[in-house]
Protein backbone atom coordinates (compact mmCIF):
# COMPACT_ATOMS: atom_id res chain seq x y z
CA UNK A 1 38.68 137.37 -168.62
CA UNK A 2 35.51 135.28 -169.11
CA UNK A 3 35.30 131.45 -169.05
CA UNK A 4 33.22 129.93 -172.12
CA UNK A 5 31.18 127.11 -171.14
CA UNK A 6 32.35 124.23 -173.12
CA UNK A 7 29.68 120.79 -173.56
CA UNK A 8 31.64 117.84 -171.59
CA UNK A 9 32.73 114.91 -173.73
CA UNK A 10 30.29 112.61 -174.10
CA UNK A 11 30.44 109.77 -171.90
CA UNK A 12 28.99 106.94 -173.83
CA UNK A 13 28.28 105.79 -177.51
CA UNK A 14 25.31 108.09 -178.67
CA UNK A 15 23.77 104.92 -179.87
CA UNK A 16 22.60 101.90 -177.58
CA UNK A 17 23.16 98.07 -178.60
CA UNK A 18 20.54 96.27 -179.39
CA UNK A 19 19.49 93.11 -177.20
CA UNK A 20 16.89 91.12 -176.81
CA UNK A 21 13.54 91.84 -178.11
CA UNK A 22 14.92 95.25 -179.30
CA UNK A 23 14.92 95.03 -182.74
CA UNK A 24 13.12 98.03 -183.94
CA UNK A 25 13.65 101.22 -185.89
CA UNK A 26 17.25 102.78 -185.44
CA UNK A 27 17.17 106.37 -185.53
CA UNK A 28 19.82 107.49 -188.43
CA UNK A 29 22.39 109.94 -186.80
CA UNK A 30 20.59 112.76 -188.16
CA UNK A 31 17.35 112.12 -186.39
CA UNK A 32 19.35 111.51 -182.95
CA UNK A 33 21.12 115.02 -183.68
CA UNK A 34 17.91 116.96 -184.46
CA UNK A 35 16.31 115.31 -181.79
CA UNK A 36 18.90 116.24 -179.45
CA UNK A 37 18.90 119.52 -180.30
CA UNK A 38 15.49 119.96 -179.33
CA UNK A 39 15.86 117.73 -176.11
CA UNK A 40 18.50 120.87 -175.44
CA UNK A 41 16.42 123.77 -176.01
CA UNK A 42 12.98 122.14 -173.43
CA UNK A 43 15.76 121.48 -171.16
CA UNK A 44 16.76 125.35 -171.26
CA UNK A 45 13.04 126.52 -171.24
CA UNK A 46 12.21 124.71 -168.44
CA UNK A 47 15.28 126.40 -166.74
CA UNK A 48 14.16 129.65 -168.11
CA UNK A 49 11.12 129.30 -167.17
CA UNK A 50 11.57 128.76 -163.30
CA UNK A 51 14.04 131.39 -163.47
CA UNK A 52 11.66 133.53 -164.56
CA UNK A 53 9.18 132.01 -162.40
CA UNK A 54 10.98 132.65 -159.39
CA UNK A 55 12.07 136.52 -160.02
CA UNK A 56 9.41 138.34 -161.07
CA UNK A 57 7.78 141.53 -160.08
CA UNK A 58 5.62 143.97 -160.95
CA UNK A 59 1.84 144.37 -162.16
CA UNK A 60 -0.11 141.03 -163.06
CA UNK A 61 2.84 139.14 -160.83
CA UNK A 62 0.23 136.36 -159.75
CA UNK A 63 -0.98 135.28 -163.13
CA UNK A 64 2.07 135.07 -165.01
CA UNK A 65 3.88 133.52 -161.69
CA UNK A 66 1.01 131.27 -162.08
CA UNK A 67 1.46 131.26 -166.23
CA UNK A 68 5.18 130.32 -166.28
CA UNK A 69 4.71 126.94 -164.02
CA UNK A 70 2.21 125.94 -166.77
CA UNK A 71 4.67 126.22 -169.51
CA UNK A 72 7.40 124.93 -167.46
CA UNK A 73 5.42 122.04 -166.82
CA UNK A 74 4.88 121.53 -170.61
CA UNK A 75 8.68 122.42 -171.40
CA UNK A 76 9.72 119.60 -168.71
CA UNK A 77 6.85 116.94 -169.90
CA UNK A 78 8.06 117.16 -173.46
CA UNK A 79 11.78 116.71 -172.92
CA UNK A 80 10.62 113.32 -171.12
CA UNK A 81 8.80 112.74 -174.24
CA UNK A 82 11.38 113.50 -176.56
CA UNK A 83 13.80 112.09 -174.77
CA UNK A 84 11.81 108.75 -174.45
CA UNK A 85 11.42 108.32 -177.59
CA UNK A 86 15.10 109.04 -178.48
CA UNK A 87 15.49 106.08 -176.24
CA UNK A 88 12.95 103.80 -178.15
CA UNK A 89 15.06 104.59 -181.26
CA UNK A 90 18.12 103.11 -179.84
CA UNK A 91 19.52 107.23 -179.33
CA UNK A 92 21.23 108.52 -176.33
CA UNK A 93 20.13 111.61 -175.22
CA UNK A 94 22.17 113.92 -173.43
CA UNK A 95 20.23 116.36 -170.85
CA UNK A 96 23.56 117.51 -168.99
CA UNK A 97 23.82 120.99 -167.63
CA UNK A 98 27.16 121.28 -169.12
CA UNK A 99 25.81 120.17 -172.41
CA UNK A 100 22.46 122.27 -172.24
CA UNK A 101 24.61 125.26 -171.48
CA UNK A 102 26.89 124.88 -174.42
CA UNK A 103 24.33 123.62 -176.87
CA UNK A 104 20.78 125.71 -176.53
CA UNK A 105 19.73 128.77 -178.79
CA UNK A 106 17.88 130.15 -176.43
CA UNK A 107 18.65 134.36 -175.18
CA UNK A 108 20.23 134.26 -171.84
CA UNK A 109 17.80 135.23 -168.86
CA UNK A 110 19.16 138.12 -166.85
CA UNK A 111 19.95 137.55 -162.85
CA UNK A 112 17.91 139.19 -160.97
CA UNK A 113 14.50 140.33 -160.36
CA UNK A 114 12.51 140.95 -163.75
CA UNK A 115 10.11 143.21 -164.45
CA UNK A 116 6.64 141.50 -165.16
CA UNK A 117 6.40 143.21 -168.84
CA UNK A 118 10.32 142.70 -169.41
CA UNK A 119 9.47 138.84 -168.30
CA UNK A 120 6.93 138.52 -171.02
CA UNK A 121 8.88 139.60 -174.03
CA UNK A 122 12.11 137.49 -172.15
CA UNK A 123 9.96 134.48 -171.83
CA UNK A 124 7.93 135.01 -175.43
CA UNK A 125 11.32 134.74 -177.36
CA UNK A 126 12.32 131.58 -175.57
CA UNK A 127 9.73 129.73 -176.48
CA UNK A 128 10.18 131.13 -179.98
CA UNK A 129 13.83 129.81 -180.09
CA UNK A 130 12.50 126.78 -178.89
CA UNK A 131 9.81 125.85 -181.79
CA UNK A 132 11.80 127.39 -183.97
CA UNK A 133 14.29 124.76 -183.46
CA UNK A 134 11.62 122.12 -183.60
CA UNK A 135 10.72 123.86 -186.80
CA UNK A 136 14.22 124.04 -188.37
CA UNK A 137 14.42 120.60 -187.93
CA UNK A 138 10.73 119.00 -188.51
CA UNK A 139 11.06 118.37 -192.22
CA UNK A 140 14.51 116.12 -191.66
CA UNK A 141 12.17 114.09 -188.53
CA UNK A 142 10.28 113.84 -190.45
CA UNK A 143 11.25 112.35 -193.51
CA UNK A 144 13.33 109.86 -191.00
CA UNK A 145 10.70 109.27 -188.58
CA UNK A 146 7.18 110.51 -188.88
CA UNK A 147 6.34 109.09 -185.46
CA UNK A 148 9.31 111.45 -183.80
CA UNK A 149 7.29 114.60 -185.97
CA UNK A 150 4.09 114.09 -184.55
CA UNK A 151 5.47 114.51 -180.71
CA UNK A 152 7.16 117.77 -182.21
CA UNK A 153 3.87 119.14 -183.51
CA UNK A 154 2.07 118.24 -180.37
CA UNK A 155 4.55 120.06 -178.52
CA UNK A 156 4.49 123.36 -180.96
CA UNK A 157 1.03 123.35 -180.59
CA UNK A 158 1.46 123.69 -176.45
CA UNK A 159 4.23 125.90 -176.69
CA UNK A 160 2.92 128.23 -179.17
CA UNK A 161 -0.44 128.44 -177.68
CA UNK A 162 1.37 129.78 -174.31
CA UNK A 163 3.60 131.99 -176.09
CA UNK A 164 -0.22 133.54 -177.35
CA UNK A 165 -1.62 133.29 -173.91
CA UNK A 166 1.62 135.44 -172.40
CA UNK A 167 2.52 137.78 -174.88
CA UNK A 168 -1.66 138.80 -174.80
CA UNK A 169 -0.60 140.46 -171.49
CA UNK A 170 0.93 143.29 -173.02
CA UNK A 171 -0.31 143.88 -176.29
CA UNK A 172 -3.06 146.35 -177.73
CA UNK A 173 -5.94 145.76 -179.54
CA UNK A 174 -5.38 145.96 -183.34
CA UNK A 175 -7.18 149.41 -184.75
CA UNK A 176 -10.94 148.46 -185.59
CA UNK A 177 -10.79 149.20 -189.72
């Protein structure tokens, strides 16, 4: 019998009360949903991404040891970001292992030591789940918040620039027509 992993109860409103000079934008509930949901999935890459990091082996091992620090650097910088600015729009967000666990889209590393290659594609597809979350939800942010979009595209750009740089190590060159 497996256990399921089940997000804790939230502790707290996922809204903060306004005081003081605090009388800015509110995010709609919306906005603080879709921005949680990508708060989730840098959370997870960053955790992929040491995993990774930390296990593999096998031809190249130094430049994409050196390769997966960069874009766990990036994955950890924007969740600050996006979390921030959750913050600034009176939103709670919720970076909780329990919660990340329960609530991210991206594949499951395996344990272990990885092959090199194998760590590639494994790595490649988790920063695909993780713009294509930002993706799935860019046209609702927006609509609600254009401010909240632009720190998504920055972070697509990043992202999908290092899923380019990665993925180069094991592709072919295209047949010269």
């Amino acid at each position: 019998m497996t256990d399921t992993i089940k997000a804790p109860q939230p502790a707290g409103d996922t809204a903060t009360r306004r005081e003081n000079a605090e009388k800015g934008f509110v995010a709609p509930r919306e906005l603080r949903d879709d921005l949680q949901k990508v708060l989730v999935d840098l959370i997870a890459l960053h955790m992929v991404g040491k995993q990774a990091h930390w296990n593999i082996v096998g031809p190249n091992f130094r430049d994409l040891h050196l390769n997966l620090d960069e874009i766990v650097d990036i994955a950890r910088d924007s969740s600050d970001d996006v979390a921030e600015r959750m913050r600034a729009l009176h939103a709670t967000p919720d970076g909780r292992p329990g919660v990340v666990a329960a609530d991210t889209t991206l594949p499951e590393m395996p344990q272990g030591e990885v092959l090199t290659t194998d760590a590639i594609d494994l790595i490649v597809r988790a920063i695909e789940a993780t713009t294509g979350t930002m993706r799935e939800v860019h046209d609702a942010v927006d609509a609600a918040d254009p401010t909240s979009a632009d720190i998504l595209h920055g972070i697509i750009e990043k992202l999908e620039q290092q899923s380019w740089f990665i993925s180069a190590e094991t592709r072919t060159p295209a047949e010269a027509k």
